[in-house]
Protein backbone atom coordinates (compact mmCIF):
# COMPACT_ATOMS: atom_id res chain seq x y z
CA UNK A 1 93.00 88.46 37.75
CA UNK A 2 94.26 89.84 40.72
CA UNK A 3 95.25 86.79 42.71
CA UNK A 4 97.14 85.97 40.21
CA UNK A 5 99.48 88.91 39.97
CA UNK A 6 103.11 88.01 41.34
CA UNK A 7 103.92 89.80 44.47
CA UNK A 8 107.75 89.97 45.83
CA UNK A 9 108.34 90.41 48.75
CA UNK A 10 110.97 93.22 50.57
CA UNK A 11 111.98 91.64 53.27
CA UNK A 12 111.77 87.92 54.26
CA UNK A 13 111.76 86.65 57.98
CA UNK A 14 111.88 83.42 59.09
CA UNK A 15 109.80 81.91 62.38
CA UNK A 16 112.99 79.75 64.27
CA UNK A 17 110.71 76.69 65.94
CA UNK A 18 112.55 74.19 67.50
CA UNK A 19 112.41 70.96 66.48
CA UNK A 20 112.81 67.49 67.60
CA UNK A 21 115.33 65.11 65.28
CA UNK A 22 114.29 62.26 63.77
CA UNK A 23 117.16 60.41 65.47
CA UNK A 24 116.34 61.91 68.35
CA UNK A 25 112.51 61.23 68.49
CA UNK A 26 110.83 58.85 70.94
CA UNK A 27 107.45 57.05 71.80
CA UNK A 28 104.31 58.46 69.63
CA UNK A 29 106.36 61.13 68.34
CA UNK A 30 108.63 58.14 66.80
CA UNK A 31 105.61 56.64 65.22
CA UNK A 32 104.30 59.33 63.40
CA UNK A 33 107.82 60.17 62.11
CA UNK A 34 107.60 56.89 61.05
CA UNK A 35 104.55 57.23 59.65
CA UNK A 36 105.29 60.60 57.50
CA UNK A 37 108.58 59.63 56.37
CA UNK A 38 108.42 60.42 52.39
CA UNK A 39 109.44 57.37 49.74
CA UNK A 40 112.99 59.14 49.94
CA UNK A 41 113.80 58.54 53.44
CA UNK A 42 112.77 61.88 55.39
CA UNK A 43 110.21 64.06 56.78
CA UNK A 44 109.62 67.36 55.65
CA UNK A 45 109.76 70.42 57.38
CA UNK A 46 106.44 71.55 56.98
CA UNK A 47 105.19 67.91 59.57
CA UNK A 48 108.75 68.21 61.50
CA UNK A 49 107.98 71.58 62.64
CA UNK A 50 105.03 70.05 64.52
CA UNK A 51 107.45 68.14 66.41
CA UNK A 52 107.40 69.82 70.13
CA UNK A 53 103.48 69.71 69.80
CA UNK A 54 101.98 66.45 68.77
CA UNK A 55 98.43 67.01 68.70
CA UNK A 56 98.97 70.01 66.26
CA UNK A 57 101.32 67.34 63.92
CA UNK A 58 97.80 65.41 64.26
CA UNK A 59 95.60 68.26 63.07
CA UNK A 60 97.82 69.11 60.55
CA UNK A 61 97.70 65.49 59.19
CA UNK A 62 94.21 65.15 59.68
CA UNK A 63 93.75 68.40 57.83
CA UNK A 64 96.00 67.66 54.73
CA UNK A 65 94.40 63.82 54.72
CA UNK A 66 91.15 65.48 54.14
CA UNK A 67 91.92 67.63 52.02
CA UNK A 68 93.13 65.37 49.62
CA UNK A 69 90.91 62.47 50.17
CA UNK A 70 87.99 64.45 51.69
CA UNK A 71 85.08 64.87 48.62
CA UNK A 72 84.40 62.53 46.12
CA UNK A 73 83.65 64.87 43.57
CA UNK A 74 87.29 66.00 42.83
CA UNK A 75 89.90 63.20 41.76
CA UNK A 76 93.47 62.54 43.57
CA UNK A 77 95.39 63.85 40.71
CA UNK A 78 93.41 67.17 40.50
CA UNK A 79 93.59 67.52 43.73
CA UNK A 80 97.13 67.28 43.41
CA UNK A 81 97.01 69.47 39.94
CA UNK A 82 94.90 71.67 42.59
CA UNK A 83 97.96 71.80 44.91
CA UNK A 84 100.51 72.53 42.61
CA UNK A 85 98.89 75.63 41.66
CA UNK A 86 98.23 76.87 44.76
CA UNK A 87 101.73 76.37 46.01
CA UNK A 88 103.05 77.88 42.72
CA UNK A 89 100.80 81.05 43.38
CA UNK A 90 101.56 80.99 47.07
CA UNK A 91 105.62 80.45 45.90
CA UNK A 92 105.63 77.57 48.45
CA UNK A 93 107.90 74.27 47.83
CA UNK A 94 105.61 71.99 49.57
């Protein structure tokens, strides 16, 4: 199957976004930090990136939230199962 076919890449670039510190981090942006923080202590990347623009932290929350709890026809774990794949395919860590 073609989407399954690994691809390497030649070159890899890296978008530099600023972002706000959890120590650092103040008001609402505070609370949601608070509110992502994994079972090990941080936030990842992927939701700290969002830090300069709150609303699109939101949306990206809201998005994942649904995605994972959205339909009742697919269970957590194969969502998850679901996920892994993806992300395996995609060569993503998240």
């Amino acid at each position: 199957m073609l989407f399954l076919q690994k691809h390497e890449p030649k070159e890899i670039f890296m978008a530099w976004i600023p972002m706000i510190p959890e120590e650092e981090a103040e008001g609402e942006l505070k609370e949601w930090y608070d509110k992502l923080r994994d079972p090990w202590g941080g936030v990842d990347d992927i939701m700290r990136i969002h830090s300069i623009s709150l609303p699109t932290m939101k949306g990206h929350f809201e998005l994942y939230r649904s995605a994972m709890t959205g339909s009742p026809d697919l269970s957590r774990k194969e969502r998850e199962m679901i996920a892994i794949v993806v992300s395996s395919i995609n060569q993503c860590h998240y």
